[in-house]
N, C-alpha and C. Protein backbone atom coordinates (compact mmCIF):
# COMPACT_ATOMS: atom_id res chain seq x y z
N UNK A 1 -11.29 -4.43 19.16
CA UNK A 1 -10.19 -3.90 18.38
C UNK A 1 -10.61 -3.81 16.91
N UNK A 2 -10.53 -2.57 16.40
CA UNK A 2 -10.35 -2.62 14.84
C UNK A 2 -9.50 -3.13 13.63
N UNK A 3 -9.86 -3.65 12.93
CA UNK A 3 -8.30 -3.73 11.59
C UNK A 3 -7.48 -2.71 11.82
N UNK A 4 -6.51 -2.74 11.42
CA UNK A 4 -5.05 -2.14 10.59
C UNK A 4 -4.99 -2.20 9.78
N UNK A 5 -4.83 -0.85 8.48
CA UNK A 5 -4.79 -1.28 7.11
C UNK A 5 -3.19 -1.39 7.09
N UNK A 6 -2.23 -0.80 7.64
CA UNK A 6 -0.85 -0.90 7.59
C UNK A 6 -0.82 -2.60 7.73
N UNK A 7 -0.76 -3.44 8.81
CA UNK A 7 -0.87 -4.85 9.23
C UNK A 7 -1.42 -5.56 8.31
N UNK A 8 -2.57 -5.30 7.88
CA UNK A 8 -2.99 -6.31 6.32
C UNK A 8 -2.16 -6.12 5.29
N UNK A 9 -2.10 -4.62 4.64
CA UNK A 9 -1.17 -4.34 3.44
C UNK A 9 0.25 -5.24 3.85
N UNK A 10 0.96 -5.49 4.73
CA UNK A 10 1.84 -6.07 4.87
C UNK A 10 2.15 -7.75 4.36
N UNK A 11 0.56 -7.93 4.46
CA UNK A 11 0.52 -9.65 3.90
C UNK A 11 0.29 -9.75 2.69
N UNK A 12 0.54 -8.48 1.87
CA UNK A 12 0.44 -8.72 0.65
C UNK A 12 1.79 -8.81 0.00
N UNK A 13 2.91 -8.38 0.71
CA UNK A 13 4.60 -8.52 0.44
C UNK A 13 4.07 -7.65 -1.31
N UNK A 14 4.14 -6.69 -0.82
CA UNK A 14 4.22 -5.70 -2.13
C UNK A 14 5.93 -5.28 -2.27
N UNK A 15 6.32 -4.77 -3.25
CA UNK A 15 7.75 -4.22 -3.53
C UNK A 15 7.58 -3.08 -3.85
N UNK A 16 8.58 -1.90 -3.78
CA UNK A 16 8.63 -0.85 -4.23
C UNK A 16 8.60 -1.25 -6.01
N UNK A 17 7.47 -0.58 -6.63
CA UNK A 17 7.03 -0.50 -7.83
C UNK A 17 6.00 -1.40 -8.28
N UNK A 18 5.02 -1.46 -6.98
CA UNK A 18 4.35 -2.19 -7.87
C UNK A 18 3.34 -1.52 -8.34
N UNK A 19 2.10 -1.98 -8.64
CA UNK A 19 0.93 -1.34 -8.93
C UNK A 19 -0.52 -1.80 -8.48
N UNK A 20 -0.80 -1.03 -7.92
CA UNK A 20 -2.31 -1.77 -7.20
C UNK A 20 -3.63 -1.02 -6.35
N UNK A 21 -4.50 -1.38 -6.43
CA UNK A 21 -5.98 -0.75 -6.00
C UNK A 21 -6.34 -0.35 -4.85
N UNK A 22 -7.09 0.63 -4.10
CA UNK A 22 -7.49 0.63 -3.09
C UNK A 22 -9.28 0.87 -3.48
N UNK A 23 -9.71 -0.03 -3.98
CA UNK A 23 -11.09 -0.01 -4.39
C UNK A 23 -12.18 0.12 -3.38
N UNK A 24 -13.34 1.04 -3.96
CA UNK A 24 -13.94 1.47 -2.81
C UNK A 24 -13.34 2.33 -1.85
N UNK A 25 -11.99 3.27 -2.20
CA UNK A 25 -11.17 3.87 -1.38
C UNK A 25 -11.32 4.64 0.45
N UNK A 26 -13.16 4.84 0.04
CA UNK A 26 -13.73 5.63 0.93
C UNK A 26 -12.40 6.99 1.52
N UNK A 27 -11.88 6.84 2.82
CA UNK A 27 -11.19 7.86 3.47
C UNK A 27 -9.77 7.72 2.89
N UNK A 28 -9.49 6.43 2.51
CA UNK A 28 -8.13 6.59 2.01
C UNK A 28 -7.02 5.86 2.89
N UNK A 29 -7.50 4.89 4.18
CA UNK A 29 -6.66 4.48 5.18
C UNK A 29 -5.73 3.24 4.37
N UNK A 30 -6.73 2.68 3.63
CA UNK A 30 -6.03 1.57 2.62
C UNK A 30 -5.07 2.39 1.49
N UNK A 31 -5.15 3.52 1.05
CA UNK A 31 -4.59 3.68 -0.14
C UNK A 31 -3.41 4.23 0.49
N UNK A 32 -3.48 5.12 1.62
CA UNK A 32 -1.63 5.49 2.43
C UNK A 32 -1.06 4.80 2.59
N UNK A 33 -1.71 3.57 3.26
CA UNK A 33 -0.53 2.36 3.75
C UNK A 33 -0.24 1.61 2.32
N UNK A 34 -0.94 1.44 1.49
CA UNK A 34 -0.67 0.98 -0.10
C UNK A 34 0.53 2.07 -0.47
N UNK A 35 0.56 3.05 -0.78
CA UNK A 35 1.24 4.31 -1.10
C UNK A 35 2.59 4.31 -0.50
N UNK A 36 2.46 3.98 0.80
CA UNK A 36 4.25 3.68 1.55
C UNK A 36 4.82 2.81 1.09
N UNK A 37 3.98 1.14 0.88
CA UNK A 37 4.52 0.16 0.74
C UNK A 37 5.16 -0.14 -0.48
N UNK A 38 4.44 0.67 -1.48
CA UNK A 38 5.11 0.90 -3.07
C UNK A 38 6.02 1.98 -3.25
N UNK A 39 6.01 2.60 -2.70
CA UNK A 39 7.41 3.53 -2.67
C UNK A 39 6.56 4.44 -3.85
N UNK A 40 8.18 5.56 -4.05
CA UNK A 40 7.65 6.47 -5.20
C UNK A 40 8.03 5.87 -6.84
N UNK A 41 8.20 4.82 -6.31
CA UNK A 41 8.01 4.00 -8.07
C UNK A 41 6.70 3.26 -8.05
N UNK A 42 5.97 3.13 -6.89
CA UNK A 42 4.87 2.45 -7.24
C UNK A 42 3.66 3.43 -7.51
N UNK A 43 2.56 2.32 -7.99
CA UNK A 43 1.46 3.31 -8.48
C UNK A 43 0.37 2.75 -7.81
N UNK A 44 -0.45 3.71 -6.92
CA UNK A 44 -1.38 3.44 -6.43
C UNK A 44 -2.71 3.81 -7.34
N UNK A 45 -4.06 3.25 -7.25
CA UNK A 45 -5.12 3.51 -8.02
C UNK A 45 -6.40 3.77 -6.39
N UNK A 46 -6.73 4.96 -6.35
CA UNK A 46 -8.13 5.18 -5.23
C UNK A 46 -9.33 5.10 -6.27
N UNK A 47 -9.84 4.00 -5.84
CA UNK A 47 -11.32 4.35 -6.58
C UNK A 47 -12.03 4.42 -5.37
N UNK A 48 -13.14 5.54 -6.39
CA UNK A 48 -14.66 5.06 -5.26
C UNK A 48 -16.04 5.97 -5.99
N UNK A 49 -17.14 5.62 -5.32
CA UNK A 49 -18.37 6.22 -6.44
C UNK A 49 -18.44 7.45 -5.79
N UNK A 50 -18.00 8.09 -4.72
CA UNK A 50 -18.38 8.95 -3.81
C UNK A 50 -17.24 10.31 -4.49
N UNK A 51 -17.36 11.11 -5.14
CA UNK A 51 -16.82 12.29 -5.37
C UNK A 51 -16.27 13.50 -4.52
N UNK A 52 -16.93 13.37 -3.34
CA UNK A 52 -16.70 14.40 -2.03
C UNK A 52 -15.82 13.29 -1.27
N UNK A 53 -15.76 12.30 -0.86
CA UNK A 53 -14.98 11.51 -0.72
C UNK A 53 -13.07 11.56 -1.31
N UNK A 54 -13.42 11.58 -2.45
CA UNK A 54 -12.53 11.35 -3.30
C UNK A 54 -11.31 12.92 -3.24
N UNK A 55 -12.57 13.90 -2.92
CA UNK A 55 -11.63 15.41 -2.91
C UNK A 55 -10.82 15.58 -1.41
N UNK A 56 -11.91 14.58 -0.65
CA UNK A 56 -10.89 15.06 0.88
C UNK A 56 -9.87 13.89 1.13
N UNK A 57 -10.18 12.83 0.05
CA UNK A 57 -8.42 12.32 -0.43
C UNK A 57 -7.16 12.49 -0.79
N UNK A 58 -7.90 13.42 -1.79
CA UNK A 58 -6.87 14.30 -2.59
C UNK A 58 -6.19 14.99 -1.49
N UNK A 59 -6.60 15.99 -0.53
CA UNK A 59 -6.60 16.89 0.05
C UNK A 59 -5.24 15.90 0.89
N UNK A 60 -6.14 15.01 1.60
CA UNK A 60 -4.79 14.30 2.51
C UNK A 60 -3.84 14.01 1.81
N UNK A 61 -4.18 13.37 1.10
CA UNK A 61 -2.94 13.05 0.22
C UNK A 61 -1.70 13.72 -0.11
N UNK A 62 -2.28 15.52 -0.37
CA UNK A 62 -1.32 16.15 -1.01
C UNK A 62 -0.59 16.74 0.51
N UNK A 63 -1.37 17.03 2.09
CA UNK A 63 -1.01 17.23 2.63
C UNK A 63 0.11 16.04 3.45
N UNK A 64 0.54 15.10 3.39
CA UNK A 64 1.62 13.58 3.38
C UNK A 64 2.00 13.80 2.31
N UNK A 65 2.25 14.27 1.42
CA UNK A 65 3.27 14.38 0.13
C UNK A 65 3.23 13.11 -0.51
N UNK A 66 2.33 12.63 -0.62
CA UNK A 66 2.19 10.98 -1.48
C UNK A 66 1.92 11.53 -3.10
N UNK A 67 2.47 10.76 -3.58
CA UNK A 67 2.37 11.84 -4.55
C UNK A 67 2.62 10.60 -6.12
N UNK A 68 2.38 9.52 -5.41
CA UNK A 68 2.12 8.28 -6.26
C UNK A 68 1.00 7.22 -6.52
N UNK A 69 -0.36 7.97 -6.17
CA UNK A 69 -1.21 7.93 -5.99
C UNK A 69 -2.45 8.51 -6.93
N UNK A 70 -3.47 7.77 -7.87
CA UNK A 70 -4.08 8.68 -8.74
C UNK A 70 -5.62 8.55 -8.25
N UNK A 71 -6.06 9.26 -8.48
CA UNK A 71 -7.93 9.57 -7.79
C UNK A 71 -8.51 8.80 -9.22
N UNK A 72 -9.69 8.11 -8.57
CA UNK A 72 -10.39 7.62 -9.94
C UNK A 72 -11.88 7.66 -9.36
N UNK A 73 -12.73 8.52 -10.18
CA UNK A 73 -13.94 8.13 -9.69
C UNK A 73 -14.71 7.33 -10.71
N UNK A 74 -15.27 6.35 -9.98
CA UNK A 74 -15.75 4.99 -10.79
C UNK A 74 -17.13 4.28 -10.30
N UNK A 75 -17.71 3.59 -10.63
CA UNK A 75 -19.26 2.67 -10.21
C UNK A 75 -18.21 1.35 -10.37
N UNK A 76 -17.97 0.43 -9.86
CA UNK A 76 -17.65 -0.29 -9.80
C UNK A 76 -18.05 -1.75 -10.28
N UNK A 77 -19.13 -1.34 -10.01
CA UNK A 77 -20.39 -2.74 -10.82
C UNK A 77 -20.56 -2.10 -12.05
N UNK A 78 -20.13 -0.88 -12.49
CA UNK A 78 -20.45 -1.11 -14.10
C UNK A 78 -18.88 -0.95 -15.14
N UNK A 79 -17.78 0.10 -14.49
CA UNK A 79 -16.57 -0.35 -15.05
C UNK A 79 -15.49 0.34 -14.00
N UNK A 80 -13.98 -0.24 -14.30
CA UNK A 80 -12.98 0.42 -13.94
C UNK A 80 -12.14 0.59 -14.60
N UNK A 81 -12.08 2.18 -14.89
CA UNK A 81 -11.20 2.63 -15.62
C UNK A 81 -9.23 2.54 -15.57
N UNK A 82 -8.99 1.23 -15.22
CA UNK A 82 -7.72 0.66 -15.35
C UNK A 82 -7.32 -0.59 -16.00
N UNK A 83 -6.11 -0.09 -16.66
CA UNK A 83 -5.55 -1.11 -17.59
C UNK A 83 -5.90 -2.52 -17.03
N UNK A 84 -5.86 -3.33 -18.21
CA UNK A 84 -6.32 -4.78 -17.81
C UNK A 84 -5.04 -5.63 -17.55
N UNK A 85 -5.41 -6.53 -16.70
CA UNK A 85 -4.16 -7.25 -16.01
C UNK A 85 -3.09 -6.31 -15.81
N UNK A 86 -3.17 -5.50 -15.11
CA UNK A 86 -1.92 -4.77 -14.99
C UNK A 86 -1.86 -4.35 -13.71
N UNK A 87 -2.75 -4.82 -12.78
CA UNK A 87 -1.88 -4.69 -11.59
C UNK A 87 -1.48 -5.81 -10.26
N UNK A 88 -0.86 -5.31 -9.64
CA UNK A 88 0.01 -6.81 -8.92
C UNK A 88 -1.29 -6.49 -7.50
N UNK A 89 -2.07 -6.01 -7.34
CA UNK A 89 -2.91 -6.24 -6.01
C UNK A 89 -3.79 -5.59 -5.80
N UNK A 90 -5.00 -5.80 -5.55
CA UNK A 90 -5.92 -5.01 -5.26
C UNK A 90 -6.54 -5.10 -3.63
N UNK A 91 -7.28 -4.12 -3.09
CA UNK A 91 -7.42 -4.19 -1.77
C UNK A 91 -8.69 -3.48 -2.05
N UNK A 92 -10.35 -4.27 -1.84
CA UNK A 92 -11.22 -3.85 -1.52
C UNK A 92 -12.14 -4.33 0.35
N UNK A 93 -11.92 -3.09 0.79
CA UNK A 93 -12.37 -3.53 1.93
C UNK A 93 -13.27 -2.36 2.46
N UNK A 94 -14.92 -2.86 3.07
CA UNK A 94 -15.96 -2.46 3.60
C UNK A 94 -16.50 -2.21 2.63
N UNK A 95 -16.63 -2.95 1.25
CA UNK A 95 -17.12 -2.45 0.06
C UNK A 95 -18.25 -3.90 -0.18
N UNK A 96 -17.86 -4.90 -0.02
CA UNK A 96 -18.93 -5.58 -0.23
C UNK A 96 -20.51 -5.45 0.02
N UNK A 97 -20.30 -5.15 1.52
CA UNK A 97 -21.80 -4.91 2.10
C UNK A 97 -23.07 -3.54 1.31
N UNK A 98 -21.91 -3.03 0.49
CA UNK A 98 -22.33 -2.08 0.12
C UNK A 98 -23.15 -2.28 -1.70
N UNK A 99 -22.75 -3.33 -1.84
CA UNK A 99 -22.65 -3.44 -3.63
C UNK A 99 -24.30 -4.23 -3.70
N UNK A 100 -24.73 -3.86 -5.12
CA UNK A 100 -26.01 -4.59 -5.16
C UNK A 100 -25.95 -5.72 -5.79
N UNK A 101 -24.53 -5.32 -6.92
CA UNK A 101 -24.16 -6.70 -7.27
C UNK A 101 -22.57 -7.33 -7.43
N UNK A 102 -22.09 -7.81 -6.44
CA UNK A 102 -21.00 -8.15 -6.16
C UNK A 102 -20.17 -9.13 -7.11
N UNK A 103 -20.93 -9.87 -8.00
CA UNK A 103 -20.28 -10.45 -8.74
C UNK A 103 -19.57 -10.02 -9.66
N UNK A 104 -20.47 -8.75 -10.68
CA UNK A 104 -20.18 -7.53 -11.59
C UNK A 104 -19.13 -7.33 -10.92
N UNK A 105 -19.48 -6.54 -9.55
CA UNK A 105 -17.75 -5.72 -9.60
C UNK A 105 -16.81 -6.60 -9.24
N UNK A 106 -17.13 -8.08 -8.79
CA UNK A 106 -15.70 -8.99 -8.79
C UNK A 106 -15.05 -9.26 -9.86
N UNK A 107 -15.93 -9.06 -10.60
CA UNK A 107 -15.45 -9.61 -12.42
C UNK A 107 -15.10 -8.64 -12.76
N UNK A 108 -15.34 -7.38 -12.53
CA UNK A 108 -14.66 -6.09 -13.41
C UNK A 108 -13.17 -6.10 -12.50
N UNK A 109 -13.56 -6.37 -10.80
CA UNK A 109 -11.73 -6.42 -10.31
C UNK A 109 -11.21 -7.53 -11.04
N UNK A 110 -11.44 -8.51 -11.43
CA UNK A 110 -11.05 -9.82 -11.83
C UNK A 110 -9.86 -9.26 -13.17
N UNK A 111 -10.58 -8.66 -13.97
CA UNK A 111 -9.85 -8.02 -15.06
C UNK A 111 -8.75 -7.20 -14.87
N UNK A 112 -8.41 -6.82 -13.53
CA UNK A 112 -7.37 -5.22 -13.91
C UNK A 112 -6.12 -6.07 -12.69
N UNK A 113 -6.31 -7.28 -12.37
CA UNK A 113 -5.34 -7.79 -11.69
C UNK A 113 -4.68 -8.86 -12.69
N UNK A 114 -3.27 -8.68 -12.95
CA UNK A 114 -2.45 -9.69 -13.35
C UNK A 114 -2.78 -11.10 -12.75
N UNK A 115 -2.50 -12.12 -13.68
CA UNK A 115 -2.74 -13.35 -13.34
C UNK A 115 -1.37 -13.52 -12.42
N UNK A 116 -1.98 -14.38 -10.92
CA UNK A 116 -1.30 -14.47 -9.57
C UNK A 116 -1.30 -13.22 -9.02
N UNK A 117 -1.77 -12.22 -9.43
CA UNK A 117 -2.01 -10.97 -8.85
C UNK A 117 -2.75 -11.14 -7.39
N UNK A 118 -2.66 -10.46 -6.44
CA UNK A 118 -3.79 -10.70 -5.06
C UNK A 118 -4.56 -9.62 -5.05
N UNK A 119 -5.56 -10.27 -4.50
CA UNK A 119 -6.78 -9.98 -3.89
C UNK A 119 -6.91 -9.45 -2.76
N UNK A 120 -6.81 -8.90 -1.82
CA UNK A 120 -7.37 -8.42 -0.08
C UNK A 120 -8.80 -8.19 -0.05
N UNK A 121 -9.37 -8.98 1.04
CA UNK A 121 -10.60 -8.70 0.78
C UNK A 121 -10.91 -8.70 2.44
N UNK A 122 -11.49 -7.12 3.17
CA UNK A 122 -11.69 -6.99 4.53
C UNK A 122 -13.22 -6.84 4.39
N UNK A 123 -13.68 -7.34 5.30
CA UNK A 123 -15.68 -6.74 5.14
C UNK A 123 -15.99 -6.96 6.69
N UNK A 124 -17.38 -6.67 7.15
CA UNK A 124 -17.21 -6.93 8.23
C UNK A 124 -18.27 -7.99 8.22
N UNK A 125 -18.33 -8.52 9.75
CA UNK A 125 -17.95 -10.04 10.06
C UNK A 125 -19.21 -10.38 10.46
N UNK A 126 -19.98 -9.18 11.07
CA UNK A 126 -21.84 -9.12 11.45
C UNK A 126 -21.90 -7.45 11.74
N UNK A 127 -22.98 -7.49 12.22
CA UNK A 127 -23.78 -6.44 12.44
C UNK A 127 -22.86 -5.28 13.50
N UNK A 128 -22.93 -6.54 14.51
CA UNK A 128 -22.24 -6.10 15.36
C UNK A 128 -23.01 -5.09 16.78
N UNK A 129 -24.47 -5.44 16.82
CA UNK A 129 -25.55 -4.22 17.07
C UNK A 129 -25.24 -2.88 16.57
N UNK A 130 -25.10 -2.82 15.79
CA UNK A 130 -25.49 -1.67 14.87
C UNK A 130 -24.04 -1.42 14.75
N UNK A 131 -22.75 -0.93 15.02
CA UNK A 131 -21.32 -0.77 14.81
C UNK A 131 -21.25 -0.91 12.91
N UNK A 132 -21.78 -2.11 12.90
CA UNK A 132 -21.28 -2.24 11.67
C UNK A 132 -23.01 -1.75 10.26
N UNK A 133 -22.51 -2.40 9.34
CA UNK A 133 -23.77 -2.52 8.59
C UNK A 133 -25.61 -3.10 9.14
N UNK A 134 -26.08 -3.18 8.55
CA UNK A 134 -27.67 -3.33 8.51
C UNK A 134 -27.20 -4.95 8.83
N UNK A 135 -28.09 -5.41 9.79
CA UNK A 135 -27.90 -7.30 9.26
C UNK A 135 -27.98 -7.84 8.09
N UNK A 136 -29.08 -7.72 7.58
CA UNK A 136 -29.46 -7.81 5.70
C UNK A 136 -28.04 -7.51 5.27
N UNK A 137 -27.35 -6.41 5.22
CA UNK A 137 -26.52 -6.23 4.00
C UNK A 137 -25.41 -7.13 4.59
N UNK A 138 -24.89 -7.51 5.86
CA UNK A 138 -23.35 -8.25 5.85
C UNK A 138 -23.32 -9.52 5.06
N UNK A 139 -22.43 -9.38 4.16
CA UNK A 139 -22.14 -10.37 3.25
C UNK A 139 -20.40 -11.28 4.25
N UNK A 140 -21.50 -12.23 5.04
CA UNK A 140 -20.25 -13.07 5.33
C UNK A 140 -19.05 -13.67 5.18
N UNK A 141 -18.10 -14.13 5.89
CA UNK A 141 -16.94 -14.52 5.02
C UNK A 141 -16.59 -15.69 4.10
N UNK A 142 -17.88 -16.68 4.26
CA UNK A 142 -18.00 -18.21 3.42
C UNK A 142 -18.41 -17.30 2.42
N UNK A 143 -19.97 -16.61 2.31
CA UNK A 143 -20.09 -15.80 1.21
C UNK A 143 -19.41 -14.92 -0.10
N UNK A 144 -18.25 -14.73 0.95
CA UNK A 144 -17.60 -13.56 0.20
C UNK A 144 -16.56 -14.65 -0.58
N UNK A 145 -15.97 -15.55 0.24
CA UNK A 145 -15.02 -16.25 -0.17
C UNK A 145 -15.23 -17.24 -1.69
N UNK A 146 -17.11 -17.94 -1.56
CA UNK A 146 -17.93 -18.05 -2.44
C UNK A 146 -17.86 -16.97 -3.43
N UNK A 147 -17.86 -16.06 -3.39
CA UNK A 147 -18.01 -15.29 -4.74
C UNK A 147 -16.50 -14.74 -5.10
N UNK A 148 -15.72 -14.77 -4.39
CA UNK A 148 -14.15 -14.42 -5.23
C UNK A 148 -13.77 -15.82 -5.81
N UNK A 149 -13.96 -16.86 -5.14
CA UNK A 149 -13.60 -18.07 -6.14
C UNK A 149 -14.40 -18.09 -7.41
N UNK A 150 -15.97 -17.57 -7.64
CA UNK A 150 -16.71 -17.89 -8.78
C UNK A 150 -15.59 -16.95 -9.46
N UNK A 151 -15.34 -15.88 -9.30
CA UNK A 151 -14.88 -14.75 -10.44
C UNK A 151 -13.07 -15.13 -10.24
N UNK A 152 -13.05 -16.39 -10.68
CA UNK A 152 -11.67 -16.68 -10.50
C UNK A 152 -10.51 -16.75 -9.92
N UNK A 153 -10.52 -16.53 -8.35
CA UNK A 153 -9.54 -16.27 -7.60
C UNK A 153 -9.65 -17.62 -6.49
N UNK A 154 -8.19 -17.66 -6.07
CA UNK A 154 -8.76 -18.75 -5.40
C UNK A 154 -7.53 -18.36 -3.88
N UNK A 155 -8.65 -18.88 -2.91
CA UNK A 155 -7.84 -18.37 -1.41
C UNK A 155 -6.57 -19.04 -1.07
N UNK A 156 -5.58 -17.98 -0.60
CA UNK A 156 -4.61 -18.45 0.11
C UNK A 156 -4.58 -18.44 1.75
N UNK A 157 -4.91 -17.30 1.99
CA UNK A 157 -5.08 -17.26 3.90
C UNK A 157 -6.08 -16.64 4.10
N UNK A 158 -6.41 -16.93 5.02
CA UNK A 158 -7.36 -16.26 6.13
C UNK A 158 -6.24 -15.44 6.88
N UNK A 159 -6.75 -13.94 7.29
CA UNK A 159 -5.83 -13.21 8.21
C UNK A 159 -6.73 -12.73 8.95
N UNK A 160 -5.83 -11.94 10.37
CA UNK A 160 -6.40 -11.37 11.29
C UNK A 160 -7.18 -10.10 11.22
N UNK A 161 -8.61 -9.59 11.63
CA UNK A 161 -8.58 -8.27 11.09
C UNK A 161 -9.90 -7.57 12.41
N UNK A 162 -9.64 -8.04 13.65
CA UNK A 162 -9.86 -7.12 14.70
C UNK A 162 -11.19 -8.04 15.07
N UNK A 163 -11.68 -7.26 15.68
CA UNK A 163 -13.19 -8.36 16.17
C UNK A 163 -14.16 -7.59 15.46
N UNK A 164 -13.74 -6.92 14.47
CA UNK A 164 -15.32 -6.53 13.74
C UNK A 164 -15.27 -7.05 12.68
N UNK A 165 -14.22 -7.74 12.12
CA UNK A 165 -14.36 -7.75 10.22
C UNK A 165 -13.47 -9.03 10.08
N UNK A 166 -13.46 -9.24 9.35
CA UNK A 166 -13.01 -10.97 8.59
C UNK A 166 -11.72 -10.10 7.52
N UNK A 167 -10.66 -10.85 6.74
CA UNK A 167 -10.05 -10.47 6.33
C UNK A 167 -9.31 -11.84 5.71
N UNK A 168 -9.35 -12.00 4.25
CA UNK A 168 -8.39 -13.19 3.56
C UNK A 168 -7.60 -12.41 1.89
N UNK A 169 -7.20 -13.46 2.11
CA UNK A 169 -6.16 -13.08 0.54
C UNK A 169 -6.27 -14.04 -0.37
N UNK A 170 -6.99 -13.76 -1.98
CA UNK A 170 -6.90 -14.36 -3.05
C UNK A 170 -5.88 -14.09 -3.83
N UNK A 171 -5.57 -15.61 -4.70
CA UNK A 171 -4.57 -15.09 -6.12
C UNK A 171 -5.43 -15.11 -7.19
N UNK A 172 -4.79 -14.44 -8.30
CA UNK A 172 -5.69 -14.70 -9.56
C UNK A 172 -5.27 -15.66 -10.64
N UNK A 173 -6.33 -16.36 -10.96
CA UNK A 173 -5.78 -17.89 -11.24
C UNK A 173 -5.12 -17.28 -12.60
C-alpha cells in the first residue's frame, strides 16, 4: 500500500486560513489535499527546483479550480522565497533522498515556519528493490528524525504512511 497525502494532511489539524508548504511539490498530490484543507482563505506555497514540473501543476491546478495556491520555483538548499515565520505547516515529502544537503534546506524550512508551526516529513523507508530510491540515497527515519531535531524541531508522532515510506510530525521549537 502507498501513503495518502489526504490521510497525512489530516494530522496536521490545519484550519481554513492557514498558510503552509508543499515543498519539493513534485506532481502536486501534497499541495491539493493542502489546498482543500485550507479552504479559499488559506494560502498554499508549491515549491520545487523542477520548472516543467511546476507548469503541469499549474495546469491541474487551474483545471480543480484551486485557486489558493501559488507556484514557486526554488533550490531549496540555497533559499526560499517565503516570508519568515509565517507559516503554520510545512509538508516536505520524497524530498529528502533527493537533497545533497539536507541540513541547508532544513534550516532554510526552519525559517519560513512559525514557532510551534509543523513539520510533515514523508520519505521512503528503503529501497524497496528498486520501487523506491538508489540504496545509497534513502535517508532513514532515525536519520531524518536526527536532522529535523538538529535544525530545531522536535517530534511529536510517528504516523502511518503505507509500506513504502515512514512518515512523522515536528513542531518548531
Amino acid at each position: 500500500m502507498f501513503l495518502t497525502p489526504d490521510h497525512l494532511v489530516k494530522e496536521l489539524n490545519l484550519k481554513a486560513g492557514d498558510r503552509v508548504a508543499d515543498i519539493g511539490c513534485g506532481t502536486g498530490a501534497y499541495t491539493v489535499a493542502l489546498a482543500r484543507e485550507v479552504g479559499d482563505s488559506g494560502q498554499v506555497y508549491a515549491v520545487d527546483v523542477h520548472r516543467e514540473v511546476l507548469h503541469s501543476l499549474a495546469s491541474s491546478l487551474e483545471k480543480q479550480s484551486l485557486l489558493n495556491v501559488e507556484i514557486i520555483w526554488a533550490d531549496i538548499e540555497k533559499s526560499i522565497p517565503i516570508d519568515s515565520y509565517s507559516l503554520d505547516a510545512v509538508v516536505i515529502s520524497n524530498v529528502l533522498f533527493q537533497l545533497e544537503n539536507i541540513d541547508e534546506a532544513l534550516s532554510h524550512i526552519s525559517k519560513i515556519i512559525k514557532p510551534e508551526g509543523q513539520l510533515l516529513v514523508v520519505d521512503w523507508s528503503n529501497s524497496h528493490g528498486g520501487v523506491g530510491p538508489k540504496p545509497n540515497d534513502v535517508v532513514n527515519e532515525s536519520k531524518a528524525e536526527e536532522l529535523v531535531k538538529r535544525n530545531g524541531f522536535r517530534i511529536l508522532k510517528r504516523l502511518p504512511a503505507g509500506d513504502y515510506h515512514y512518515a512523522f510530525l515536528a513542531i518548531s521549537s
